[in-house]
N, C-alpha and C. Protein backbone atom coordinates (compact mmCIF):
# COMPACT_ATOMS: atom_id res chain seq x y z
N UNK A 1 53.09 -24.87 210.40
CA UNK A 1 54.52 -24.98 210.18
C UNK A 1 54.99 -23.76 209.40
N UNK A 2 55.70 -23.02 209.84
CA UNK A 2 56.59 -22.25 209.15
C UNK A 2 57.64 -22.66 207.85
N UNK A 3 57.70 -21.40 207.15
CA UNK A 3 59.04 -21.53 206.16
C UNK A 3 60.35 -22.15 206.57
N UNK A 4 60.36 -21.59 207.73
CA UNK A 4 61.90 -22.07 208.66
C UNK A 4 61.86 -23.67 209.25
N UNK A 5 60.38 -24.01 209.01
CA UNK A 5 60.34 -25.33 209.35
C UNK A 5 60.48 -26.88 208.78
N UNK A 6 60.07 -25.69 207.35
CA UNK A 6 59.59 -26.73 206.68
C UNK A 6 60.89 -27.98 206.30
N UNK A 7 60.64 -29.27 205.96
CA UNK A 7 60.96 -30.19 205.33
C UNK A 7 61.50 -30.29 204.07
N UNK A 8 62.52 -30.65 203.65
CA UNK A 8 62.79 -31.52 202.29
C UNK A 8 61.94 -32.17 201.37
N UNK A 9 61.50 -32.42 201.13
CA UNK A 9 61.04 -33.72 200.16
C UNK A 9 61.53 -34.38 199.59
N UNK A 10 62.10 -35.90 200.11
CA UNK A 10 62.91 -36.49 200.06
C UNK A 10 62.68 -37.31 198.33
N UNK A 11 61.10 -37.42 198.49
CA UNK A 11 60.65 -38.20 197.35
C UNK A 11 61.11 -37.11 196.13
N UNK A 12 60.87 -35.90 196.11
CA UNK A 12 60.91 -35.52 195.06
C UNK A 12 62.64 -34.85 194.83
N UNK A 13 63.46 -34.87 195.84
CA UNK A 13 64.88 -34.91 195.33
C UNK A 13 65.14 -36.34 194.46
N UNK A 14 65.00 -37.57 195.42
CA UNK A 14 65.35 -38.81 194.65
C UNK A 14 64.49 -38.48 193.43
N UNK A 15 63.50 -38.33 192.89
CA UNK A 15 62.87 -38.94 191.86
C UNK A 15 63.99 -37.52 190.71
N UNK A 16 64.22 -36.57 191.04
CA UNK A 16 65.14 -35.96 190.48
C UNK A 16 66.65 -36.09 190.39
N UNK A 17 67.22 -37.27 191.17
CA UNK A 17 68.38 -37.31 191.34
C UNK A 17 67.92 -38.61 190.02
N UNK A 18 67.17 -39.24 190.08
CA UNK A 18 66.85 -40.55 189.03
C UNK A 18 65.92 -39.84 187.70
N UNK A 19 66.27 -38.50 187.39
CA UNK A 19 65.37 -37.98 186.09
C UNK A 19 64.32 -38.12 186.15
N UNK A 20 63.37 -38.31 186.90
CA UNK A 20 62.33 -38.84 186.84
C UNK A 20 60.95 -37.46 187.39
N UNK A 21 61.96 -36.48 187.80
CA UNK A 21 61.27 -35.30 187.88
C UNK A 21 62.09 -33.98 187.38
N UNK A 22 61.33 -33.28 186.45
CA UNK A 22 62.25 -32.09 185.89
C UNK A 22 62.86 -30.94 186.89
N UNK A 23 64.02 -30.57 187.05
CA UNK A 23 64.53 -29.61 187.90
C UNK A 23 63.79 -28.52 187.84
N UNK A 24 63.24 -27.72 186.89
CA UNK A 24 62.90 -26.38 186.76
C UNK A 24 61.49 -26.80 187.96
N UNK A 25 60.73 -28.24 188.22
CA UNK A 25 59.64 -27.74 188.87
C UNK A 25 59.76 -27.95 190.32
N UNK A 26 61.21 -27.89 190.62
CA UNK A 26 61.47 -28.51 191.93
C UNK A 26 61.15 -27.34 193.25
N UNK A 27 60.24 -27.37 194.14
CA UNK A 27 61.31 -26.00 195.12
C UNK A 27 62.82 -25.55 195.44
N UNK A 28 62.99 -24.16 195.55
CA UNK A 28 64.12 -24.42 195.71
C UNK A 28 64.93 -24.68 196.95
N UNK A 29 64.47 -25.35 197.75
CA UNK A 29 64.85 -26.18 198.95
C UNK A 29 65.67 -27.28 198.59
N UNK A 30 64.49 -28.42 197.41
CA UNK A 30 64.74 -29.41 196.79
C UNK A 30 65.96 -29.33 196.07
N UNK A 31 65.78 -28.39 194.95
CA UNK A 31 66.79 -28.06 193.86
C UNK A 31 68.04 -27.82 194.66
N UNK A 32 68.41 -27.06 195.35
CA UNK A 32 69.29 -26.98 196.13
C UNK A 32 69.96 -28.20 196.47
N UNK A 33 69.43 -29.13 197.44
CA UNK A 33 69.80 -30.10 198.02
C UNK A 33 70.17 -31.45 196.93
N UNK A 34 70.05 -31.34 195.69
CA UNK A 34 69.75 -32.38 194.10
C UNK A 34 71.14 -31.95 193.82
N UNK A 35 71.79 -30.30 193.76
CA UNK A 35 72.54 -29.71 193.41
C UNK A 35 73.86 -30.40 194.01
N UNK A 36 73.52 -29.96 195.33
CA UNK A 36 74.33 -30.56 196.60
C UNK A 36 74.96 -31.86 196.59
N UNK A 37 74.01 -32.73 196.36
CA UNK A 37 74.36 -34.17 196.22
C UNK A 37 74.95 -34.36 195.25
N UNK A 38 74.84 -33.82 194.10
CA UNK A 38 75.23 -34.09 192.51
C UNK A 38 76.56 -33.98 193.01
N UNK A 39 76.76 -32.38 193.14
CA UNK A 39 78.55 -31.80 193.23
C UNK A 39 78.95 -33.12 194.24
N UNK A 40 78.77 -33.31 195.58
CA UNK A 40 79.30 -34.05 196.51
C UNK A 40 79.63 -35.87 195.70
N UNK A 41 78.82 -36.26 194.66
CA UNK A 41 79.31 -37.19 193.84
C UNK A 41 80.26 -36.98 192.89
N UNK A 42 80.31 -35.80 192.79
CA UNK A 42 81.59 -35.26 191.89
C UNK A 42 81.19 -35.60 189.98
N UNK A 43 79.94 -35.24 190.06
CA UNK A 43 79.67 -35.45 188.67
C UNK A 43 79.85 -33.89 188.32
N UNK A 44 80.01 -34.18 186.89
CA UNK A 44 80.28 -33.14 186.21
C UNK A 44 79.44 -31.88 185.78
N UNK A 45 79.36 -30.37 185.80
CA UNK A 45 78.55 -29.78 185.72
C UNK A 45 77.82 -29.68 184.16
N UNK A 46 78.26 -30.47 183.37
CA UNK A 46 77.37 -30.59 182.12
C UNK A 46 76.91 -31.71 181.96
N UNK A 47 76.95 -33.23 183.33
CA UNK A 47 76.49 -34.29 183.53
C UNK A 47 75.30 -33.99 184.17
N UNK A 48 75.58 -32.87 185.18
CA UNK A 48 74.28 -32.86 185.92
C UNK A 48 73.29 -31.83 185.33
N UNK A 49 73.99 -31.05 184.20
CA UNK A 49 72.91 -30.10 183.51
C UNK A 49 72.03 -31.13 182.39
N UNK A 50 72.58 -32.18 182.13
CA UNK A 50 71.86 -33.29 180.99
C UNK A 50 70.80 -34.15 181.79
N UNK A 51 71.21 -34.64 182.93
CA UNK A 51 70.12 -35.15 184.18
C UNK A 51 69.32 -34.55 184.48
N UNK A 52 69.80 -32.99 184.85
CA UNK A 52 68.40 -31.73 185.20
C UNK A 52 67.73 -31.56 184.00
N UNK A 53 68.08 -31.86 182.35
CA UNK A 53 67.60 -31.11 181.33
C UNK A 53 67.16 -29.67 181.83
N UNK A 54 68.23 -29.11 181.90
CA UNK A 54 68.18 -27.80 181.65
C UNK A 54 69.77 -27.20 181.69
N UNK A 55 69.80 -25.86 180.84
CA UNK A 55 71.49 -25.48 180.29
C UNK A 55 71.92 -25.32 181.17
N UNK A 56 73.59 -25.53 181.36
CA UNK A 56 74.93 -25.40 182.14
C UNK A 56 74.60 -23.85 182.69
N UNK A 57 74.84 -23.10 182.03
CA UNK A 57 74.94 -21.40 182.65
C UNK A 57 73.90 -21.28 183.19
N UNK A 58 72.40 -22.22 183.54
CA UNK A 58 71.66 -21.75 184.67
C UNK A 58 71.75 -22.19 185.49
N UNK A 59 72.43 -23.57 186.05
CA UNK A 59 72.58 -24.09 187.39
C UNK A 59 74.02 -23.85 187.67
N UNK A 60 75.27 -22.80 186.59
CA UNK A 60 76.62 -22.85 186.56
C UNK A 60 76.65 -22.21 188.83
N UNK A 61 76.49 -21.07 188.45
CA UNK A 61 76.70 -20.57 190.44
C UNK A 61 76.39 -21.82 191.27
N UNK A 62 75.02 -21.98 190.91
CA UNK A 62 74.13 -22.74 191.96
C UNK A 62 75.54 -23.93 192.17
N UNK A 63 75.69 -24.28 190.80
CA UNK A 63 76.33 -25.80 190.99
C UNK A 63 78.12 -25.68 192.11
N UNK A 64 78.70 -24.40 191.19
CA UNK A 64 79.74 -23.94 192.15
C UNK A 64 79.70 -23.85 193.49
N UNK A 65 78.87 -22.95 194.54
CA UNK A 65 78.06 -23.42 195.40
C UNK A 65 78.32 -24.38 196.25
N UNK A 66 77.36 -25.41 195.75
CA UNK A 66 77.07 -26.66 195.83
C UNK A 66 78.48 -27.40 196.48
N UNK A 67 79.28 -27.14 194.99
CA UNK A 67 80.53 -27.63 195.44
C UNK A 67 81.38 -27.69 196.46
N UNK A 68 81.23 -25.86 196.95
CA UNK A 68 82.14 -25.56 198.10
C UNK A 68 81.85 -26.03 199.32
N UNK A 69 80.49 -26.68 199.14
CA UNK A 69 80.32 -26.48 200.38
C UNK A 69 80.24 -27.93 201.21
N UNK A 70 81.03 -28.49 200.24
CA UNK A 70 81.61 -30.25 200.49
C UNK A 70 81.89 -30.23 202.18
């Protein structure tokens, strides 16, 4: 399987959408798609930087992003 092929990991977005896995060790396939969902619930970008435990100004783009692309 290729890069272009590869899969999600569904388990390890949910277990990050439920804190239960730290953002910094996510791929960024995963992280991406955690991002995605967050903005598309319309939580807040210092709600979802307290869920990721990790600071606002490193997921700030990513999360903007995320947003637009509702």
């Amino acid at each position: 399987m290729t890069t272009a092929e590869r899969r999600l990991n569904a388990l390890a977005v949910e277990a990050a959408l439920c804190g239960r896995r730290p953002f910094r060790e996510l791929p960024a396939p995963e992280a991406a798609e955690v991002l995605r969902i967050l903005a598309r619930r319309g939580d807040r970008l210092d709600q979802v930087a307290e869920l990721l435990d990790v600071d606002p100004h490193v997921i700030a783009d990513q999360y903007a992003t995320a947003g637009r692309d509702r």
